[in-house]
C-alpha atoms as a PDB file:
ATOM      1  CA  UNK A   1       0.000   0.000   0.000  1.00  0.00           C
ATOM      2  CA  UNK A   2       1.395   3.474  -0.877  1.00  0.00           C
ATOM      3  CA  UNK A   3       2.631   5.783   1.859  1.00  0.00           C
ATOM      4  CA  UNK A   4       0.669   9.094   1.981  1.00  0.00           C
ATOM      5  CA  UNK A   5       3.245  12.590   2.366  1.00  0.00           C
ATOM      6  CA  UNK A   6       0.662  13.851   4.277  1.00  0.00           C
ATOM      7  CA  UNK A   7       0.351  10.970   7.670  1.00  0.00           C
ATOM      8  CA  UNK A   8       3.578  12.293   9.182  1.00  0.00           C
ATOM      9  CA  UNK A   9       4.234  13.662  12.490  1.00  0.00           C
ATOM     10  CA  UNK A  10       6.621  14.243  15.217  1.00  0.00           C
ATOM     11  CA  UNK A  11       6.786  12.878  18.739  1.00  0.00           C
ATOM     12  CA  UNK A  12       9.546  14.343  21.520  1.00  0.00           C
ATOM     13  CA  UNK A  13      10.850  14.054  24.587  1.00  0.00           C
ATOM     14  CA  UNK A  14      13.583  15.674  26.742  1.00  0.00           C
ATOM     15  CA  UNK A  15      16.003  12.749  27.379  1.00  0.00           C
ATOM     16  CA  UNK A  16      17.014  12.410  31.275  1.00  0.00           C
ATOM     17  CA  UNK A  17      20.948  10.305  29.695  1.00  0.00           C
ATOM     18  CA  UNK A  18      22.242  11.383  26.825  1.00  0.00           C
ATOM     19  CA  UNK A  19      21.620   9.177  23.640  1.00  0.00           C
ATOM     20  CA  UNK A  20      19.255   6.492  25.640  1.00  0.00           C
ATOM     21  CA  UNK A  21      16.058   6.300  24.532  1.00  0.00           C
ATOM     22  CA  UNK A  22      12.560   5.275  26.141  1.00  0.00           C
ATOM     23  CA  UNK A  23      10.648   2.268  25.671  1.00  0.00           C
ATOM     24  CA  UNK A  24       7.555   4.241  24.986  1.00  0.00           C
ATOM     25  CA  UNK A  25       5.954   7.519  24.352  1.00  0.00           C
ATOM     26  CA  UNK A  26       4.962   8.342  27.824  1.00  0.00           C
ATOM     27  CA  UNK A  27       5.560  11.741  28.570  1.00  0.00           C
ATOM     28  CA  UNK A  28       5.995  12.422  25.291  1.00  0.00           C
ATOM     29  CA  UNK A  29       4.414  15.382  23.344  1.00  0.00           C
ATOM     30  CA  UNK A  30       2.952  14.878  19.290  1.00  0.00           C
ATOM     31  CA  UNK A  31       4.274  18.622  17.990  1.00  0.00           C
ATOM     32  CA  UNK A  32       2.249  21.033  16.346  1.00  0.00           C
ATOM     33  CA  UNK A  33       4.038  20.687  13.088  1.00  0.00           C
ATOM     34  CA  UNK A  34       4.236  23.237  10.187  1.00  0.00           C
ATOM     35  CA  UNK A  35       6.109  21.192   8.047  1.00  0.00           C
ATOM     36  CA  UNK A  36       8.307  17.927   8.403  1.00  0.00           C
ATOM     37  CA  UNK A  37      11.744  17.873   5.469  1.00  0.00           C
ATOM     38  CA  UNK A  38      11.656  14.049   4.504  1.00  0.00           C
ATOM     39  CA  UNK A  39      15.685  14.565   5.786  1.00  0.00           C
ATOM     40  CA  UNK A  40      17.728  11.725   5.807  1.00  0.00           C
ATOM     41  CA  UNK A  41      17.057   8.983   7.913  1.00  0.00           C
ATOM     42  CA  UNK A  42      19.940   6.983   7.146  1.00  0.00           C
ATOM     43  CA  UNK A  43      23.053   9.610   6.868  1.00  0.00           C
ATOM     44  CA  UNK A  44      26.993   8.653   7.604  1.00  0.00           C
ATOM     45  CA  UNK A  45      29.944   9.233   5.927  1.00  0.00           C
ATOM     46  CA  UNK A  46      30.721   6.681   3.323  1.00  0.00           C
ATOM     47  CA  UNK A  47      34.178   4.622   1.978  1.00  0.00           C
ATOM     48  CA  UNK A  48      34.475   2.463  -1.051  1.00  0.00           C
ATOM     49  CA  UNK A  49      35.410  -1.203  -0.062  1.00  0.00           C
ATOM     50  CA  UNK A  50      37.868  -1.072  -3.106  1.00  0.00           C
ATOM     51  CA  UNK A  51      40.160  -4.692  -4.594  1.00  0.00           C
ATOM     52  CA  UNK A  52      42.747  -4.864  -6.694  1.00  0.00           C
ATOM     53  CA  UNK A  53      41.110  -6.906  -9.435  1.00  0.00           C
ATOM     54  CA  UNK A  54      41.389  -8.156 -13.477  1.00  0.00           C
ATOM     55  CA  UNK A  55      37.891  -5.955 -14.452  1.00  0.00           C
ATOM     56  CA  UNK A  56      36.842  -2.694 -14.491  1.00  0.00           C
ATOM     57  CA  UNK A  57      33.869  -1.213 -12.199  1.00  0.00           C
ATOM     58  CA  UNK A  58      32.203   0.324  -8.890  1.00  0.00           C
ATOM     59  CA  UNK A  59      32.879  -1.259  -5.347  1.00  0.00           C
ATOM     60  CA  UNK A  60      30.631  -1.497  -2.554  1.00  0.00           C
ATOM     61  CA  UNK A  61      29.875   1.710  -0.190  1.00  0.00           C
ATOM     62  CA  UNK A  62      30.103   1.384   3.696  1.00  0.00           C
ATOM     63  CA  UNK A  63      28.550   4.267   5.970  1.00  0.00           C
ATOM     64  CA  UNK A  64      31.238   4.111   8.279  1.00  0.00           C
ATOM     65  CA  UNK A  65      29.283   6.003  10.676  1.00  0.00           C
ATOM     66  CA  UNK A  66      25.082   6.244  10.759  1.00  0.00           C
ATOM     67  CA  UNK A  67      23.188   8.931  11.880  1.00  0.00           C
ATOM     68  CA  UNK A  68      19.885  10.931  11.163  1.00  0.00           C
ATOM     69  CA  UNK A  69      19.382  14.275   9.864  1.00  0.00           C
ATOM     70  CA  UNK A  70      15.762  15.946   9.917  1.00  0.00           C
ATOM     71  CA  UNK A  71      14.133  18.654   9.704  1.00  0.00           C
ATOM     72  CA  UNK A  72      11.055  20.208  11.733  1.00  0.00           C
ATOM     73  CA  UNK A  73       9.441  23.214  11.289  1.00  0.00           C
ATOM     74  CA  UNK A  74       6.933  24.580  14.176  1.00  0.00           C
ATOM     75  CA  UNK A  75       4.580  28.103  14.164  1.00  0.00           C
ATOM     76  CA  UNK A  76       6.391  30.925  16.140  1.00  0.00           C
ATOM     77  CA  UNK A  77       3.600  31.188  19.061  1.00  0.00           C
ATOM     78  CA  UNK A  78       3.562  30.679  22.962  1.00  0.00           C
ATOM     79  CA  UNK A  79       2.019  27.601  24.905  1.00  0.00           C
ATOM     80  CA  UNK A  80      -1.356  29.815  25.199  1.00  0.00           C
ATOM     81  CA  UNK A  81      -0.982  30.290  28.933  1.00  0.00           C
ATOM     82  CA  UNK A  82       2.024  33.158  29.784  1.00  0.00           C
ATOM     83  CA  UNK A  83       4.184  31.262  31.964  1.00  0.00           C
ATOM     84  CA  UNK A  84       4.324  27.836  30.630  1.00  0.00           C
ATOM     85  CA  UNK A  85       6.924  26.657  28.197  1.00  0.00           C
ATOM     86  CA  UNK A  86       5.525  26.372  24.644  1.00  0.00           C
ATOM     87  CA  UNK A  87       5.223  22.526  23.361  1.00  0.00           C
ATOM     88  CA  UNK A  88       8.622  22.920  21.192  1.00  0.00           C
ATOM     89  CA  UNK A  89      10.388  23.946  24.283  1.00  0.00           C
ATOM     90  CA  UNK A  90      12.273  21.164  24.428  1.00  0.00           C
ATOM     91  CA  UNK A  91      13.768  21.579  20.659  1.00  0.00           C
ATOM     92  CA  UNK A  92      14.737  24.653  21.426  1.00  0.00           C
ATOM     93  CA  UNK A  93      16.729  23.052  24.627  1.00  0.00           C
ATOM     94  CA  UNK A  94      18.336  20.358  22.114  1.00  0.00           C
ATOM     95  CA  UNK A  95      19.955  23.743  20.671  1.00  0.00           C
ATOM     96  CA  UNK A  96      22.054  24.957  23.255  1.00  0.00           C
ATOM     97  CA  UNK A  97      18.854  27.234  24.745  1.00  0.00           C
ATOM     98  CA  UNK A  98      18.226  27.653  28.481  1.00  0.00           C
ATOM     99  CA  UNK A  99      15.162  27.460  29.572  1.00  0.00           C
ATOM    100  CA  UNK A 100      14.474  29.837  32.563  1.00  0.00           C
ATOM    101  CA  UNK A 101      10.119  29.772  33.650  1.00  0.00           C
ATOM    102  CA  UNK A 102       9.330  33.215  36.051  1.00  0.00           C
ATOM    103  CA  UNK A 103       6.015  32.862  37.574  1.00  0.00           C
ATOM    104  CA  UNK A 104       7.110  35.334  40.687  1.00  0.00           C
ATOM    105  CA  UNK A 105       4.559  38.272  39.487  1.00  0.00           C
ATOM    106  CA  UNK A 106       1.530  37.613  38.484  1.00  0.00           C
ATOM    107  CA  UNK A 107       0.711  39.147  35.358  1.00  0.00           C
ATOM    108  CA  UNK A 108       4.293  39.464  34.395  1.00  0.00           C
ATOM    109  CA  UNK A 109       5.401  35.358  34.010  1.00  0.00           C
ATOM    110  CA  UNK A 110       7.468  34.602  31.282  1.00  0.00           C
ATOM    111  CA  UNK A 111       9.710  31.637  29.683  1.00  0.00           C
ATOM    112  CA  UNK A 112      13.132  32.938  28.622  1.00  0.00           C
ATOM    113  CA  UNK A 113      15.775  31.087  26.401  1.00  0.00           C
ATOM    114  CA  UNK A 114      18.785  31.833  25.157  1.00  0.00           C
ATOM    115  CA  UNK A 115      22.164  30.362  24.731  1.00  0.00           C
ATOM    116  CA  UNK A 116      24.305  28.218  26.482  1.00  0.00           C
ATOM    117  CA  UNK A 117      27.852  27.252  26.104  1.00  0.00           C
ATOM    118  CA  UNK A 118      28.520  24.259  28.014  1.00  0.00           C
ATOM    119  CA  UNK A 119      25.552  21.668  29.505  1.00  0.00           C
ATOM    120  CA  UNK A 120      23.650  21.291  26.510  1.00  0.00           C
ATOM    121  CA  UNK A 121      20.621  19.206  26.275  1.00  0.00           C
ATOM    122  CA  UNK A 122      19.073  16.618  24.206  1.00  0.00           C
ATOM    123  CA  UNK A 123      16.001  14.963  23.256  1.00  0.00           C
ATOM    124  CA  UNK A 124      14.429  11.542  21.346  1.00  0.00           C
ATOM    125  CA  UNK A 125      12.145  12.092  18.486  1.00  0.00           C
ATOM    126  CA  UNK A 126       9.710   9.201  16.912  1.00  0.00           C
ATOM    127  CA  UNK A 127       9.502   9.956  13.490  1.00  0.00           C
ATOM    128  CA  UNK A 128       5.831   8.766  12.597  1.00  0.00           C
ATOM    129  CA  UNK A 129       5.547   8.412   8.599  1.00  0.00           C
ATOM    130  CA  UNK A 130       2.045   6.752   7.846  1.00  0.00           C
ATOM    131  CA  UNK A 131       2.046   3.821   9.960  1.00  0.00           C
ATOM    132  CA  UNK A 132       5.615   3.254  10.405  1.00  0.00           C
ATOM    133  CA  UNK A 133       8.879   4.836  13.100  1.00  0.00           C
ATOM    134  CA  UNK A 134      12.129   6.206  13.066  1.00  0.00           C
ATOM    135  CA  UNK A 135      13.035   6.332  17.028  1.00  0.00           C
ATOM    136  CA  UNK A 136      15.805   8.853  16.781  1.00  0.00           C
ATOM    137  CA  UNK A 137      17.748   9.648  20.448  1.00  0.00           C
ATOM    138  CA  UNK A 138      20.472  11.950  21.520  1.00  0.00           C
ATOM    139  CA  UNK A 139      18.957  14.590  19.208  1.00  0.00           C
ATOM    140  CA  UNK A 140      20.459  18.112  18.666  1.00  0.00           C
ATOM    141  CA  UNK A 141      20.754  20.732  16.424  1.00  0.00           C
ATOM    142  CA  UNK A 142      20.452  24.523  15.116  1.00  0.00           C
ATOM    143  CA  UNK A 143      17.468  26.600  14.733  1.00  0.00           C
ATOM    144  CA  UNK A 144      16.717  30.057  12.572  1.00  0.00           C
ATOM    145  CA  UNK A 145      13.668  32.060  12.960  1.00  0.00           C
ATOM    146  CA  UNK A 146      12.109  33.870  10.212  1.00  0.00           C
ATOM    147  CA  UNK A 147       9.666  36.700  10.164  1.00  0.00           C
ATOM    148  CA  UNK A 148       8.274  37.986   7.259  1.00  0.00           C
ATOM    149  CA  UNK A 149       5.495  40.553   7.044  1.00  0.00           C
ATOM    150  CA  UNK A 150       1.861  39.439   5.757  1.00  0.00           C
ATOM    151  CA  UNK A 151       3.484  36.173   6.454  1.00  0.00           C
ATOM    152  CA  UNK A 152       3.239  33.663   9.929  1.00  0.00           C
ATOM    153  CA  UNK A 153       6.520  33.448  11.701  1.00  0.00           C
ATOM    154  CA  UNK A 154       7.966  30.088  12.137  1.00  0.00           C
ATOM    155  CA  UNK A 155      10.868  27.880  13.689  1.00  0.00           C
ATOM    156  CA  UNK A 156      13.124  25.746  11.490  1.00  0.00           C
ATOM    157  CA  UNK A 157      14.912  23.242  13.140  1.00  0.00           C
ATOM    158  CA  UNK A 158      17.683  21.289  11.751  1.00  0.00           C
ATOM    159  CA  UNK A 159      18.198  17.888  13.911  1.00  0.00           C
ATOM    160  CA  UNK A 160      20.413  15.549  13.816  1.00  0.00           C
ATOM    161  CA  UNK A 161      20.341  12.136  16.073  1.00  0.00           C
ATOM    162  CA  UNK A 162      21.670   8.918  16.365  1.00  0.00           C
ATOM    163  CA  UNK A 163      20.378   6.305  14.110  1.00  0.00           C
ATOM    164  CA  UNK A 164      17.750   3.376  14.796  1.00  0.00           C
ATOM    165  CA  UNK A 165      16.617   1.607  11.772  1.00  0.00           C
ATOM    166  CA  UNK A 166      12.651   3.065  10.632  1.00  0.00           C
ATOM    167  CA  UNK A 167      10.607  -0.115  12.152  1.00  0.00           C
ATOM    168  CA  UNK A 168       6.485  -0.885  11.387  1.00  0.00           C
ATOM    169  CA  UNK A 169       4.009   0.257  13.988  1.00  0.00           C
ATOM    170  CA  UNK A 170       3.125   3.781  15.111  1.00  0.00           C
ATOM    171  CA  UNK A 171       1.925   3.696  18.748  1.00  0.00           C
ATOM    172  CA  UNK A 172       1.458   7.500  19.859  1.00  0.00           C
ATOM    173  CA  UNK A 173      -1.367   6.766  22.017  1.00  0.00           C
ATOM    174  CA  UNK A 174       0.670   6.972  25.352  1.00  0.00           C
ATOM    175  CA  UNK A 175       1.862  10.425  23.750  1.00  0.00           C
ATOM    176  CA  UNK A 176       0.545  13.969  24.994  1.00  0.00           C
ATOM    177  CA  UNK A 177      -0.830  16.726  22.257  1.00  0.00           C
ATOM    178  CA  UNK A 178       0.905  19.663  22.237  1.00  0.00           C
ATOM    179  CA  UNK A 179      -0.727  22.722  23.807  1.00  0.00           C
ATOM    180  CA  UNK A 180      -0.121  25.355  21.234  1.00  0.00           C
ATOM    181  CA  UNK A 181      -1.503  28.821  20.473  1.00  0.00           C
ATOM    182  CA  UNK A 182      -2.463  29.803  16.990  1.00  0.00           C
ATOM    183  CA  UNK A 183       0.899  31.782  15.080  1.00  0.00           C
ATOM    184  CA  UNK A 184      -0.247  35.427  14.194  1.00  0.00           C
ATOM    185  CA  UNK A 185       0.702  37.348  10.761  1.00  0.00           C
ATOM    186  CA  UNK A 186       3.095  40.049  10.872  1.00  0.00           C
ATOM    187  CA  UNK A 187       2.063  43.020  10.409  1.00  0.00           C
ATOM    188  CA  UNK A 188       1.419  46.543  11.859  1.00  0.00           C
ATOM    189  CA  UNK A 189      -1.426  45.238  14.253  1.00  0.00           C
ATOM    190  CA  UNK A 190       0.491  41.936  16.038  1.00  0.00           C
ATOM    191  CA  UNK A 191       3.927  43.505  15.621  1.00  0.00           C
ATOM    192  CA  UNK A 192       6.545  45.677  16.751  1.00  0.00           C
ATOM    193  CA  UNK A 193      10.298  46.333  15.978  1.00  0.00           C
ATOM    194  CA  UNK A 194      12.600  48.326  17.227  1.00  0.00           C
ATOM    195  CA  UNK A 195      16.369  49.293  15.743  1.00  0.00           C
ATOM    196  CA  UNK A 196      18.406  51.524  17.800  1.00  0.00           C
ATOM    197  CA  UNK A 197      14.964  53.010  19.143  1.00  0.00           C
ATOM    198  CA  UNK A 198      13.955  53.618  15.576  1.00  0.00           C
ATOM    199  CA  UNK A 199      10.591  52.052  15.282  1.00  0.00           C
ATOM    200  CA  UNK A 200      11.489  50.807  11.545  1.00  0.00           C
ATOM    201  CA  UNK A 201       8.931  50.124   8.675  1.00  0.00           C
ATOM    202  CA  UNK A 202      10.473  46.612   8.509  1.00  0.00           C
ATOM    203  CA  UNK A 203       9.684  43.998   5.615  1.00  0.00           C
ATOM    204  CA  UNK A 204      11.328  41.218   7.668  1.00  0.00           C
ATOM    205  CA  UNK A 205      13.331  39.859  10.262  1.00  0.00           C
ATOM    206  CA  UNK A 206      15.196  36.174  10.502  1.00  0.00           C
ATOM    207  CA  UNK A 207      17.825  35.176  12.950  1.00  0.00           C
ATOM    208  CA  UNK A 208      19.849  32.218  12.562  1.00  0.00           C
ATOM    209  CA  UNK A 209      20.926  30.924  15.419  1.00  0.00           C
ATOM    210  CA  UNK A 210      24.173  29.316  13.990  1.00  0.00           C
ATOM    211  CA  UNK A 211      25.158  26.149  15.727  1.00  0.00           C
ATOM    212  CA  UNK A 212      27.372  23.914  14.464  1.00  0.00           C
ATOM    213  CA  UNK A 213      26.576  20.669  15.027  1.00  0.00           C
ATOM    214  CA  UNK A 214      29.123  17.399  14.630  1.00  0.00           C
ATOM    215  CA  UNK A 215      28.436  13.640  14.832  1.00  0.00           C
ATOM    216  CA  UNK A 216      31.084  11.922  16.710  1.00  0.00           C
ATOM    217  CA  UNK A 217      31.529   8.201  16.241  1.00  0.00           C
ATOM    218  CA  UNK A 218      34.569   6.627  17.900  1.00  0.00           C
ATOM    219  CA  UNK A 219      35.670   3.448  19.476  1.00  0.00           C
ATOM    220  CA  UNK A 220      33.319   3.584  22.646  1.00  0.00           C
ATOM    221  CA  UNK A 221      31.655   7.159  21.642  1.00  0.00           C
ATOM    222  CA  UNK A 222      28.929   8.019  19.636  1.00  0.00           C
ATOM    223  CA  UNK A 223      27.425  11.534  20.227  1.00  0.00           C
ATOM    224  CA  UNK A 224      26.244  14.935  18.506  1.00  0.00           C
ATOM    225  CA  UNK A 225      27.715  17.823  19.885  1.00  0.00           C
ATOM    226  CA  UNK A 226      27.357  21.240  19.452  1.00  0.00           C
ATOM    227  CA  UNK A 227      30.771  22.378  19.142  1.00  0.00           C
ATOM    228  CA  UNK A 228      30.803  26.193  18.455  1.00  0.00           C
ATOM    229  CA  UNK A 229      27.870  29.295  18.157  1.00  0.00           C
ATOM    230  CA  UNK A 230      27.389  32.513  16.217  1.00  0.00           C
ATOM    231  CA  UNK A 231      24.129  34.156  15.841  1.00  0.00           C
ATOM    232  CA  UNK A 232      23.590  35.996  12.975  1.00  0.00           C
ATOM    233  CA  UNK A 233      20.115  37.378  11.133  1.00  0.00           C
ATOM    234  CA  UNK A 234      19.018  39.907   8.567  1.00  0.00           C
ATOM    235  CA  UNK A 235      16.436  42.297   8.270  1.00  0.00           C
ATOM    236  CA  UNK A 236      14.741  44.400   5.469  1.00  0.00           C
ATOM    237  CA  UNK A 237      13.811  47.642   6.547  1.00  0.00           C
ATOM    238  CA  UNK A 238      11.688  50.823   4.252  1.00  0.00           C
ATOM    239  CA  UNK A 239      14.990  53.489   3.998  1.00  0.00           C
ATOM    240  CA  UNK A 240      14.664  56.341   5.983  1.00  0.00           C
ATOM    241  CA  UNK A 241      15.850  59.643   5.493  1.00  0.00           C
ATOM    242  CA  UNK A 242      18.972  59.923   6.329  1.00  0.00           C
ATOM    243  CA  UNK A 243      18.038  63.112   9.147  1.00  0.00           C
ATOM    244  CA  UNK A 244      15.887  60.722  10.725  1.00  0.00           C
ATOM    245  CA  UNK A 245      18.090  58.046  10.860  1.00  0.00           C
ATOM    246  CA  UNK A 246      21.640  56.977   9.811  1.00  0.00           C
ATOM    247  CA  UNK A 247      22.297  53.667   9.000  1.00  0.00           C
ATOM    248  CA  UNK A 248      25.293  53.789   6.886  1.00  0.00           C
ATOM    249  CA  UNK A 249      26.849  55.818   9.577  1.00  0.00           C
ATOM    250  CA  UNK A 250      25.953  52.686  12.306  1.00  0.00           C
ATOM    251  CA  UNK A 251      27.109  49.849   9.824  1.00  0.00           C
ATOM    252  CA  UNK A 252      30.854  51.414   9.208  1.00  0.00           C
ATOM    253  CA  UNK A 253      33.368  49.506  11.592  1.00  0.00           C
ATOM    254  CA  UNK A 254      36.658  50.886   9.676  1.00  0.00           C
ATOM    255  CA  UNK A 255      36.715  52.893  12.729  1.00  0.00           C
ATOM    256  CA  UNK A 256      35.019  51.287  15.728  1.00  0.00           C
ATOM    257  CA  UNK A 257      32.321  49.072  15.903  1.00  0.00           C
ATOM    258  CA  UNK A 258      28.875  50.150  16.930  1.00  0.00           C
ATOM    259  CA  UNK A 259      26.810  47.672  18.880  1.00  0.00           C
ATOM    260  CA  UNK A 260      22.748  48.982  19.164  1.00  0.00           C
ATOM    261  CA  UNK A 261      19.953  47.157  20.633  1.00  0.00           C
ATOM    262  CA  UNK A 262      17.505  45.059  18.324  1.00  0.00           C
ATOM    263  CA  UNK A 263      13.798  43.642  19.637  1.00  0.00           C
ATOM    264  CA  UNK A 264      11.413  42.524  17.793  1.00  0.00           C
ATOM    265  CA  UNK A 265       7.983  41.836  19.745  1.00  0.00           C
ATOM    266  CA  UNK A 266       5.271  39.909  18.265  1.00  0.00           C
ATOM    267  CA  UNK A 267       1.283  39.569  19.811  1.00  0.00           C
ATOM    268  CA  UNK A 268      -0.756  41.396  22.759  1.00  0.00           C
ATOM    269  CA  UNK A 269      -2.353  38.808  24.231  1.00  0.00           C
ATOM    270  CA  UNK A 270      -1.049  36.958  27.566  1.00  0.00           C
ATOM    271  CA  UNK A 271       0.377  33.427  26.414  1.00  0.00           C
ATOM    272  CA  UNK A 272       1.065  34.193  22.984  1.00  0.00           C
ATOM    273  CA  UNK A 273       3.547  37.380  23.190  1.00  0.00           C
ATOM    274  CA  UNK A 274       7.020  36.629  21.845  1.00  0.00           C
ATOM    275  CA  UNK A 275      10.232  38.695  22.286  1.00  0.00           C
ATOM    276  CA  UNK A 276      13.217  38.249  20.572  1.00  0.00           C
ATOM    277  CA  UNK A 277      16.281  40.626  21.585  1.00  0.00           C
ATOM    278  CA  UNK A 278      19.275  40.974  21.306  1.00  0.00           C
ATOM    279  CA  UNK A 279      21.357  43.624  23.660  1.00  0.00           C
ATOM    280  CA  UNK A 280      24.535  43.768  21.541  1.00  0.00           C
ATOM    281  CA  UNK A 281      23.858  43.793  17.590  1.00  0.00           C
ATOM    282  CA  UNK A 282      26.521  45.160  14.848  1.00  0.00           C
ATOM    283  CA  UNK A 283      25.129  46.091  11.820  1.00  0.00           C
ATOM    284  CA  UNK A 284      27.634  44.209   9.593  1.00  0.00           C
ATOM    285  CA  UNK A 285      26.243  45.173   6.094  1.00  0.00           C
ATOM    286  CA  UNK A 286      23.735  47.550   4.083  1.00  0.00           C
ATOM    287  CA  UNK A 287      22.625  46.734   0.751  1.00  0.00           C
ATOM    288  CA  UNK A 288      19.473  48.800  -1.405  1.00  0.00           C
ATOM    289  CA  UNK A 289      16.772  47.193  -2.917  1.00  0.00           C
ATOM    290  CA  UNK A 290      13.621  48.023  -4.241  1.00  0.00           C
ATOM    291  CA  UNK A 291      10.719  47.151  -2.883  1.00  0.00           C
ATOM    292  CA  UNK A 292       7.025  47.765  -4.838  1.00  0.00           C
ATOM    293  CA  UNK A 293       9.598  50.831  -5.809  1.00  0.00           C
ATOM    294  CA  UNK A 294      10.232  52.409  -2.260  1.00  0.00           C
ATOM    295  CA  UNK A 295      13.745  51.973  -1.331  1.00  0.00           C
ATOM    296  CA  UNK A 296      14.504  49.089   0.949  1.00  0.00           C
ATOM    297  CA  UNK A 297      17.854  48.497   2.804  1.00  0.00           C
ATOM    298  CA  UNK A 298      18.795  44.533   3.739  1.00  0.00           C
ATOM    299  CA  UNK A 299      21.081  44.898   6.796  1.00  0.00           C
ATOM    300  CA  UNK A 300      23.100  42.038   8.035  1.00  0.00           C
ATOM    301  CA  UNK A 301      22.977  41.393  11.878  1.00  0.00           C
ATOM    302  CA  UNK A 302      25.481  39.897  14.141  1.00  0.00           C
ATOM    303  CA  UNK A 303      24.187  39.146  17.799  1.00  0.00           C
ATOM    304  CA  UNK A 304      27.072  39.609  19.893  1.00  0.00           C
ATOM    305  CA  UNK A 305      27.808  38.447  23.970  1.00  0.00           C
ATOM    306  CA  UNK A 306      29.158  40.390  26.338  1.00  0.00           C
ATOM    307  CA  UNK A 307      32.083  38.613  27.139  1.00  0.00           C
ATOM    308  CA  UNK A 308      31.209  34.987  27.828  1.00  0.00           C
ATOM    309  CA  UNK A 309      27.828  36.012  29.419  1.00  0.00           C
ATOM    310  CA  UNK A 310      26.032  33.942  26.639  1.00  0.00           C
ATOM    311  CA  UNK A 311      23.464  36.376  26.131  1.00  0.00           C
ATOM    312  CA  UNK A 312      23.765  37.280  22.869  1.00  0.00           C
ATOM    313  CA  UNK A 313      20.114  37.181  22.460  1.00  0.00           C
ATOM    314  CA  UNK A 314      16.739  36.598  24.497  1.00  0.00           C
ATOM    315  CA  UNK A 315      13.612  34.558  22.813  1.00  0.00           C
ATOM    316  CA  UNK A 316      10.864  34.989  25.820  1.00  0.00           C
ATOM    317  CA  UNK A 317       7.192  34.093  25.794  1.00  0.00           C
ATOM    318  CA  UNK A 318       4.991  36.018  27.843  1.00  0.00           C
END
């Protein structure tokens, strides 16, 4: 019987030990999915198992090293209820995110993440596809955000686990459905942006969180590690006059860096009201374009720590 594209989902779970999976999905959570890359389910570097022989011809191929790569994108919205960690909480933990829950004042709770250099965090993922599994542990990975106006914001997250062979059955019934508020547009009504305390007319806004992410497979070690970070983004801003504000002036660094503030801060309503900031931003580039023929500028962004603080940017819920 044919597989349908469309009877796929994702199941997760936070793993307590690194790379060791759980019989079952208890505790799990099914994701709210946008969309699920087909990936690879059976990556590795490969070698050629090459002979010395009286004939021309190919050789066999060994992965010398298995592992999964996948790809999950979720809607850009909070749990729902301000204070409680939205369903994908624990992808974002897989990426070298925090995850810091203040429910101290009421009517002020939020769920903070942001980056981490040491301790990171993993998860298992069942990889449902139409009545058969891919249990993937010791899952991490990189994220990027994107934010486009009269668009819906979204998380892409690019995974990578240790491999289990895809196996029949599909049993997500011990499995929890993800509480999840509805992703708004962005626009003028659910959205606000600041540069430098300009309030720009901004096209769009994507931040990459830049992780890079290495499988490890040695005698008595196999692991994904995140092994180095730099967060970088872009946004697309209407040009202002130059009086009102000067961007060329903030992106030179021929003599001295500037470093402004960037937030971006998207919903009203209690449980759905996401902040992304960033405290320390350069403005590493400045490029025109034309946009339904009003002068645009795409500016590159670099989110910078201070120091090893590991805050080079926030993502809170509230």
């Amino acid at each position: 019987m044919a597989k349908k594209w469309r009877r796929r989902y994702a199941v997760a779970k936070l793993e307590s030990a690194y790379g060791q999976g759980s019989a079952d999905m208890t505790d799990a959570t099914i994701l709210e999915v946008v969309m699920l890359d087909g990936g690879n389910p059976y990556a590795g570097n490969t070698v050629e198992r090459e002979r010395m022989r009286d004939g021309l011809g190919a050789f066999e191929q060994v992965n010398v090293g298995p592992y999964v790569e996948r790809q999950i994108r979720v809607p850009l919205a909070g749990q729902g209820t301000a204070g409680e960690a939205p369903a994908y909480g624990m992808l974002l933990r897989a990426c070298g995110l925090s995850e810091t829950i203040d429910t101290t004042t009421p009517g002020s709770e939020t769920v903070t993440y942001q980056p981490v250099s040491d301790g990171y965090e993993s998860c298992e993922i069942w990889w449902v596809e139409d009545g058969q599994t891919q249990h993937i542990t010791g899952v991490r990975g990189t994220a990027s955000i994107t934010a486009d106006s009269a668009g819906l914001p979204y998380i892409q997250f690019n995974l990578q686990g240790l491999y289990e062979k895809t196996a029949a059955g599909a049993d997500a019934s011990l499995a929890t459905a993800a509480v999840q508020a509805k992703e708004l547009p962005i626009n003028k009504q659910n959205t606000v942006a600041n540069i430098d305390s300009h309030q720009a007319c901004m096209s769009s806004l994507s931040l990459e969180l830049g992780n890079e992410v290495t499988y490890r497979n040695l005698i008595n070690c196999e692991s994904v590690q995140i092994t180095n970070r730099a967060v970088t983004g872009s946004t697309n801003i209407e040009a202002p006059d130059i009086a009102t504000k000067d961007y060329f002036t903030a992106v030179e660094s021929h003599n001295g860096v500037t470093l402004v503030a960037v937030t971006i801060t998207h919903g009203e309503e209690a449980g759905n009201i996401v902040e992304i900031k960033g405290n320390q931003v350069q403005l590493s580039s400045i490029s025109p374009t034309d946009s339904d023929g009003i002068m645009h500028y795409d500016i590159g962004l670099r989110f910078l720590p201070d120091g090893s603080a590991d805050d080079d940017f926030t993502l809170t819920f509230k």
